[in-house]
N, C-alpha and C. Protein backbone atom coordinates (compact mmCIF):
# COMPACT_ATOMS: atom_id res chain seq x y z
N UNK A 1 0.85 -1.18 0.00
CA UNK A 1 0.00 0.00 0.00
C UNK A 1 0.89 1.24 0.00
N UNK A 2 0.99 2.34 -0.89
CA UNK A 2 1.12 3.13 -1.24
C UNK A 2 0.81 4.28 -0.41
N UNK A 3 1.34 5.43 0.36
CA UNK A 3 0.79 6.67 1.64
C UNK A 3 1.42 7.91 0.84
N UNK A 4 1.07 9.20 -0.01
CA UNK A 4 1.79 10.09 -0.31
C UNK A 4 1.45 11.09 0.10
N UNK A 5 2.51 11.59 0.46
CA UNK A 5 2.61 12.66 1.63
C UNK A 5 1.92 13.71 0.53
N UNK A 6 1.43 14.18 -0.27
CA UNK A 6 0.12 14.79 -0.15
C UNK A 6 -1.53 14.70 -0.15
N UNK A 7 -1.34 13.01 0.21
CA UNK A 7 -2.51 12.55 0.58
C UNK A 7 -2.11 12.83 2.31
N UNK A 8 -1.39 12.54 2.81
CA UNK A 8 -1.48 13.06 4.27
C UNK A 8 -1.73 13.95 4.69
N UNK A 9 -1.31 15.05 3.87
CA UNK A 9 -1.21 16.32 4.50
C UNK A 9 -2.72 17.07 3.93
N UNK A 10 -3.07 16.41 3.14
CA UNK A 10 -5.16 16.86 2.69
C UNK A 10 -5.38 15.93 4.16
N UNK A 11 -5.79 14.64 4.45
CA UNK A 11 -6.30 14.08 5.80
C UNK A 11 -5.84 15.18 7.02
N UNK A 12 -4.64 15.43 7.01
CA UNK A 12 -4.16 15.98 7.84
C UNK A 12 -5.32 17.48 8.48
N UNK A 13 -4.73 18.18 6.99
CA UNK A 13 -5.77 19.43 6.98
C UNK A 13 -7.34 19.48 7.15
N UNK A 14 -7.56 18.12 6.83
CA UNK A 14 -9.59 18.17 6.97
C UNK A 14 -9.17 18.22 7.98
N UNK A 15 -8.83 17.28 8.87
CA UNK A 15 -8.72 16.84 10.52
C UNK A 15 -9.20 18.36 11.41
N UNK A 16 -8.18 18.94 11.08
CA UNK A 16 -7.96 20.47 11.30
C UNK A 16 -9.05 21.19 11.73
N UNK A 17 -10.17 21.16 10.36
CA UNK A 17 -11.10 22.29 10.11
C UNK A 17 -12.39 21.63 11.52
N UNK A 18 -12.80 22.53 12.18
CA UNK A 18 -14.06 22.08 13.21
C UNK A 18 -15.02 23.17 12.65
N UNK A 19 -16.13 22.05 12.83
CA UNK A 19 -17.49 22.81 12.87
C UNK A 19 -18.50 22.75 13.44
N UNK A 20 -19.35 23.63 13.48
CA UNK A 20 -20.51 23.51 14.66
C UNK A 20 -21.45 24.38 14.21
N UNK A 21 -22.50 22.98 14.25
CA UNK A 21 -23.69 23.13 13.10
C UNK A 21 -24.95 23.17 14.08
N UNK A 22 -25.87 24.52 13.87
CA UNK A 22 -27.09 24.51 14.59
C UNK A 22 -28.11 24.14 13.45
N UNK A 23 -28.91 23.40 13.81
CA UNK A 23 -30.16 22.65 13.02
C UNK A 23 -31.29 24.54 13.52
N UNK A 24 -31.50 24.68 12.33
CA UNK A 24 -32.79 25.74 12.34
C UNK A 24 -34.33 24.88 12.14
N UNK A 25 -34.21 24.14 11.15
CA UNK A 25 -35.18 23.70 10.41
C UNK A 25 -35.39 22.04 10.94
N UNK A 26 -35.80 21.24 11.61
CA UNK A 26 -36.05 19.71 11.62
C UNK A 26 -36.11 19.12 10.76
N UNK A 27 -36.74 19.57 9.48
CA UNK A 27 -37.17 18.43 8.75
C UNK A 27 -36.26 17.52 8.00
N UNK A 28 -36.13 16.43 8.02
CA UNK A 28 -35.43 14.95 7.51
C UNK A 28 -35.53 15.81 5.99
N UNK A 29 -34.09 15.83 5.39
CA UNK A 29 -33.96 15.90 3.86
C UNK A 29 -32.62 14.79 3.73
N UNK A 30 -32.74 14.36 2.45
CA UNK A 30 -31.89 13.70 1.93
C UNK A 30 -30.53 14.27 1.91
N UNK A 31 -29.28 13.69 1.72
CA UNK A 31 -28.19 14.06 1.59
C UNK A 31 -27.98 14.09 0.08
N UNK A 32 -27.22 15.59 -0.02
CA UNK A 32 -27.21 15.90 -1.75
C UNK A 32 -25.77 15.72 -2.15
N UNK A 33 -24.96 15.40 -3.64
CA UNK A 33 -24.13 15.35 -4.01
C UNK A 33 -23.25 16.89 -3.40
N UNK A 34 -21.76 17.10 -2.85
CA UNK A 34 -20.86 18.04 -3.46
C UNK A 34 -20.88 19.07 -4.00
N UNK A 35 -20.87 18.76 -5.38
CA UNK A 35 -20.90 19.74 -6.12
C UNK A 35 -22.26 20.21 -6.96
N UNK A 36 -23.42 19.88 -5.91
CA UNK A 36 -24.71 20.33 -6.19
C UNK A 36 -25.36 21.50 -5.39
N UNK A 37 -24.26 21.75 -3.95
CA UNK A 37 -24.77 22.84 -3.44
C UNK A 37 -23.91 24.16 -3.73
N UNK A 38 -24.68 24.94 -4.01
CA UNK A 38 -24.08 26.61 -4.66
C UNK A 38 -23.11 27.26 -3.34
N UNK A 39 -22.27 28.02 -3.56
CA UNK A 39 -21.77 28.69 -2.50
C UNK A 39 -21.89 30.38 -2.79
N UNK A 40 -22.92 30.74 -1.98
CA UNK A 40 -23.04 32.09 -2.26
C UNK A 40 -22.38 33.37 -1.28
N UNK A 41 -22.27 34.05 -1.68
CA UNK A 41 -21.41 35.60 -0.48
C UNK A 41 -22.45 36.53 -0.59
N UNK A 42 -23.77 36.02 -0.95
CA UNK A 42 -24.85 37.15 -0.64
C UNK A 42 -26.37 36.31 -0.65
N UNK A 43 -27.41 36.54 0.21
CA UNK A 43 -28.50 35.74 -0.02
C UNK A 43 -29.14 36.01 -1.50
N UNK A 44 -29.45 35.06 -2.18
CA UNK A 44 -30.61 35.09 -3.18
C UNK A 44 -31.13 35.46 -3.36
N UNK A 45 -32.39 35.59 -4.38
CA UNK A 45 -33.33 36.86 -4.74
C UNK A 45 -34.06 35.68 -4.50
N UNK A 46 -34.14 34.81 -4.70
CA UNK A 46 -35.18 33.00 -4.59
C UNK A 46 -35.85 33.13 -3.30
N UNK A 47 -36.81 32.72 -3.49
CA UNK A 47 -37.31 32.60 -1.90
C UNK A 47 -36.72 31.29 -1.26
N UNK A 48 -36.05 31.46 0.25
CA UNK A 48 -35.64 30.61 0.72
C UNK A 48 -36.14 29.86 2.30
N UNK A 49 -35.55 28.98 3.03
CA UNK A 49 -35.43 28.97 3.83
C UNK A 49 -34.35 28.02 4.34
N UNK A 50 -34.02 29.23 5.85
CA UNK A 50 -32.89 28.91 6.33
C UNK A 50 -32.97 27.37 7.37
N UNK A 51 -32.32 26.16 6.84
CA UNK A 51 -32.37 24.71 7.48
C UNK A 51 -31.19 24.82 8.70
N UNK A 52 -29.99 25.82 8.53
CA UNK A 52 -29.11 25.50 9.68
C UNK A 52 -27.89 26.64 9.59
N UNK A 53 -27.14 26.76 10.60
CA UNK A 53 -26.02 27.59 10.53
C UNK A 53 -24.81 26.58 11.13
N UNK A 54 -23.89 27.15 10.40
CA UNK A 54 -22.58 26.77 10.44
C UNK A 54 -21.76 27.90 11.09
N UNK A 55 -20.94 27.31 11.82
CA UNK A 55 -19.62 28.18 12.28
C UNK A 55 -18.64 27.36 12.30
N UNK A 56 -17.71 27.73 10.96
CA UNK A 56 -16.35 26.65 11.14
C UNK A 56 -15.06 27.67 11.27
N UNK A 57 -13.77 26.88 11.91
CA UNK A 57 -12.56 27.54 11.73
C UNK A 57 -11.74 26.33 11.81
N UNK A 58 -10.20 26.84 11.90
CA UNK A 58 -9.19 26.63 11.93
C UNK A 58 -8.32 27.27 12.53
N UNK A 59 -7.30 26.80 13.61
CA UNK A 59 -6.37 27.24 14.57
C UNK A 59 -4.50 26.54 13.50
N UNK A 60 -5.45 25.82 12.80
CA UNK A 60 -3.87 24.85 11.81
C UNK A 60 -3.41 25.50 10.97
N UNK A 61 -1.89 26.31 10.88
CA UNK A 61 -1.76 27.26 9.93
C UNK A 61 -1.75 26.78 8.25
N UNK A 62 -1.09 25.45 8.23
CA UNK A 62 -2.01 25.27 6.92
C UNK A 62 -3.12 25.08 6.22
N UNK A 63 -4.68 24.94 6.95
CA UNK A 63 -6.15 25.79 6.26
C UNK A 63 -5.82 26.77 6.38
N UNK A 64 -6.69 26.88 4.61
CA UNK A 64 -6.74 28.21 4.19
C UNK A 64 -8.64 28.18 4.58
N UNK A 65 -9.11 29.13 3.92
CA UNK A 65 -10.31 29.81 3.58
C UNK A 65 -10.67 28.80 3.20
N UNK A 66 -10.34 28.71 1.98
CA UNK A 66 -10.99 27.55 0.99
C UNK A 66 -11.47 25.98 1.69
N UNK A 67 -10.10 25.49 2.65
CA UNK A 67 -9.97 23.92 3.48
C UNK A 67 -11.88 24.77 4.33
N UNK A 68 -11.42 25.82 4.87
CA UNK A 68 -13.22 25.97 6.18
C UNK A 68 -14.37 26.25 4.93
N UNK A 69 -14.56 26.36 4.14
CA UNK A 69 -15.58 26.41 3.00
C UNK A 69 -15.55 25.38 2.48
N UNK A 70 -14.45 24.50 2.32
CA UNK A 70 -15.21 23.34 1.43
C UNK A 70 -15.72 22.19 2.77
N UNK A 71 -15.07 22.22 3.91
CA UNK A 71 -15.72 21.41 4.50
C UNK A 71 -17.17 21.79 5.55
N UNK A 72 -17.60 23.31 5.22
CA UNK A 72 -18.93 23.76 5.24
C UNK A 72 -20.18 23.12 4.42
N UNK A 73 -19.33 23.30 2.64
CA UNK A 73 -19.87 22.30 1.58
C UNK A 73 -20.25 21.28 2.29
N UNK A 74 -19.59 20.31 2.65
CA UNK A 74 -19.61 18.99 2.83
C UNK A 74 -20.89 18.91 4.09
N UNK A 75 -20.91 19.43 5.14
CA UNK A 75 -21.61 19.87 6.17
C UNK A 75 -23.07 20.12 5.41
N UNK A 76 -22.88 20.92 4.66
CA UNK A 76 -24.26 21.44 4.10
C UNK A 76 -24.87 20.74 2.82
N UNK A 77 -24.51 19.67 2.37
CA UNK A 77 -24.71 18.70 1.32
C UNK A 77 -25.27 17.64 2.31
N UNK A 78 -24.33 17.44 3.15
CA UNK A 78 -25.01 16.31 4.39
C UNK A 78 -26.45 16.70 4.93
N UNK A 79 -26.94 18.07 5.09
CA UNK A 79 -27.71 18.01 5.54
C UNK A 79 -29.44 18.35 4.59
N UNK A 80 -28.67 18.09 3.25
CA UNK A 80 -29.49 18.69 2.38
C UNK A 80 -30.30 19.36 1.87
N UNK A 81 -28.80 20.55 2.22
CA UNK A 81 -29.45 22.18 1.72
C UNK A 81 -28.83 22.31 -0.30
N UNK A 82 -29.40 22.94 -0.83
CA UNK A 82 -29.34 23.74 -2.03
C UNK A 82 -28.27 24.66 -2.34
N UNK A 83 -27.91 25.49 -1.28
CA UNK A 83 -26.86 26.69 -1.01
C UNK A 83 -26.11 26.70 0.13
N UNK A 84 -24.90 27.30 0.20
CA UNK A 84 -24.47 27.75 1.81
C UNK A 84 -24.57 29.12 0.91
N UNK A 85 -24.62 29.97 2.45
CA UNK A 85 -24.23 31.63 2.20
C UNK A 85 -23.46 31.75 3.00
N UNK A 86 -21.97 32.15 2.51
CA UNK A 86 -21.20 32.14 3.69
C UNK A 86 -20.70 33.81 3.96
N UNK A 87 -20.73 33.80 5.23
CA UNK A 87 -20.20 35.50 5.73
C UNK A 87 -18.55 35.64 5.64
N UNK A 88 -18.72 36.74 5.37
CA UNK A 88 -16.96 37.47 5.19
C UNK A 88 -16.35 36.06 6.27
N UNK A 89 -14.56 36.39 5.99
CA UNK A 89 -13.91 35.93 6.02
C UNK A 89 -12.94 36.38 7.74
N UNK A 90 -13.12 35.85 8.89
CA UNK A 90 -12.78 36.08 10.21
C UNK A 90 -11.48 36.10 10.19
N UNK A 91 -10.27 36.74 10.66
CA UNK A 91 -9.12 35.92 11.34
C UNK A 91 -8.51 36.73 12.38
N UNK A 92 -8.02 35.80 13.77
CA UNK A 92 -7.72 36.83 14.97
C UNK A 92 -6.70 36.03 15.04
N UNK A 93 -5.34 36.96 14.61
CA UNK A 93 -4.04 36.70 15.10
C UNK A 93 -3.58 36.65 16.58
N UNK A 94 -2.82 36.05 16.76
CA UNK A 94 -2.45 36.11 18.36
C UNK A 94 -0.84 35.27 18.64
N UNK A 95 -0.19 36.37 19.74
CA UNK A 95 0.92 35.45 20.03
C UNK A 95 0.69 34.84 20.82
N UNK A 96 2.48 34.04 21.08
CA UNK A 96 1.89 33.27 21.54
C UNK A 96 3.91 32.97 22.31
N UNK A 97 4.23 33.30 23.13
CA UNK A 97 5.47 33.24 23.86
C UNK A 97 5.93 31.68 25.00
N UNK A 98 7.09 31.25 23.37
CA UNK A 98 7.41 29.65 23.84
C UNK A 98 9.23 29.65 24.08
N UNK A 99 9.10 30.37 25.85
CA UNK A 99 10.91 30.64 26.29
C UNK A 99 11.04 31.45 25.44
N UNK A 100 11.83 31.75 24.69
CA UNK A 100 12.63 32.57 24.22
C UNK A 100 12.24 33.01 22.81
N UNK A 101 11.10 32.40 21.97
CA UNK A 101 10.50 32.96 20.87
C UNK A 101 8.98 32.82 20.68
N UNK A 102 8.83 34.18 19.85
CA UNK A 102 7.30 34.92 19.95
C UNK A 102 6.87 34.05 18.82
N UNK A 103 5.47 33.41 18.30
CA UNK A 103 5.15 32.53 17.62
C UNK A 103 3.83 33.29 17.17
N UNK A 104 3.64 33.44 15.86
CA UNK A 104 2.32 34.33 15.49
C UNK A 104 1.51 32.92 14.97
N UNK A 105 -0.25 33.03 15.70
CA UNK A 105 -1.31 31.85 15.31
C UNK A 105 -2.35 32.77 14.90
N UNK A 106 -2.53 32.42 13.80
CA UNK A 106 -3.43 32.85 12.90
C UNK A 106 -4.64 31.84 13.17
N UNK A 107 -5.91 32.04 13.79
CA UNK A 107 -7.32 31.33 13.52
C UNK A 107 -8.25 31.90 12.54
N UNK A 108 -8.57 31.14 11.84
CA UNK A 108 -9.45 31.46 10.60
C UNK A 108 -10.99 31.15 11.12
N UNK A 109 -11.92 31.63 10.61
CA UNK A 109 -13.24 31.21 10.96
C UNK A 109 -14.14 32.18 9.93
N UNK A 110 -15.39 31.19 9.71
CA UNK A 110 -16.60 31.75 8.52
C UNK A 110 -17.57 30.99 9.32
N UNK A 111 -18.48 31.85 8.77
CA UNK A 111 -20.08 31.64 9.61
C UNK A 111 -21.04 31.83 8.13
N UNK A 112 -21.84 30.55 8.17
CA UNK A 112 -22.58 30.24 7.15
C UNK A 112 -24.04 29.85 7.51
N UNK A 113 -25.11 30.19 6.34
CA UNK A 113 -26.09 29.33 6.52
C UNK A 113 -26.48 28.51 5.84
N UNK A 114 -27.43 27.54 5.86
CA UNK A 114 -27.53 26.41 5.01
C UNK A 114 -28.23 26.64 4.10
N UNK A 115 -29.38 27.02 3.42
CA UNK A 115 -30.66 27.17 2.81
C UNK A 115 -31.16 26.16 1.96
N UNK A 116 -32.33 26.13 1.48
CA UNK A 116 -33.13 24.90 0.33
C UNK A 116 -33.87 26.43 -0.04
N UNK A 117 -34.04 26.17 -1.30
CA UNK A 117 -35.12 27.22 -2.33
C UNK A 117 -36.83 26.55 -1.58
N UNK A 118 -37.81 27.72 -1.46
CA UNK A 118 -38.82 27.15 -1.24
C UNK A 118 -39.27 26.87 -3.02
N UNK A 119 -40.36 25.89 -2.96
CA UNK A 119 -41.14 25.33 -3.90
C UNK A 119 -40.10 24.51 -4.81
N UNK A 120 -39.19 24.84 -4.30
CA UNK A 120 -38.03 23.43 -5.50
C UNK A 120 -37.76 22.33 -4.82
């Protein structure tokens, strides 16, 4: 069996990303493909409704933006929404003093919601 260290270091990085998902909506929907839910940076003109919110980050300096959005995707396909809308882009630097050198940690974090189109 075959392990390449940039298959580790993708496992590595999901590992990373945490999220924490509030259910808005109860109702049982199916789980949708990936690359079937839209990722939007502004709500729709569609009539919607909101099924759940997301708040994900990262404290691991290698996620980026992209590693806490796509595993929002994944979050929000699981729970089978149509769209995420995700809010601007968070990050609160901070040191961090280990003996004798200053260490800069960058945490990343986005706050999303889930949505389904009504009547579709």
């Amino acid at each position: 069996m075959r392990f390449s260290l940039a298959g580790a270091t993708c496992l590595l990085a999901a590992a990373c990303v945490s999220t924490n998902v509030t259910p808005v909506d109860t109702t049982a929907r199916a789980s949708r493909p990936l690359d079937s839910v839209e990722v939007l940076e502004e709500p729709p003109s569609e009539a919607y409704t909101v099924i759940a919110t997301i708040e994900a980050g990262s404290d691991f300096v290698f996620d980026s933006f992209d590693d806490i959005r796509n595993e929002m995707v994944a979050q929000a396909a699981e729970l089978g929404g149509d769209a995420l809308i995700v809010g601007p882009d968070s990050t609160e630097t901070r040191f961090i003093l280990t003996g004798t050198a200053m260490i800069q940690s960058d945490s990343r974090r986005l706050l999303g919601k889930v949505i389904v189109y009504e009547g579709g």
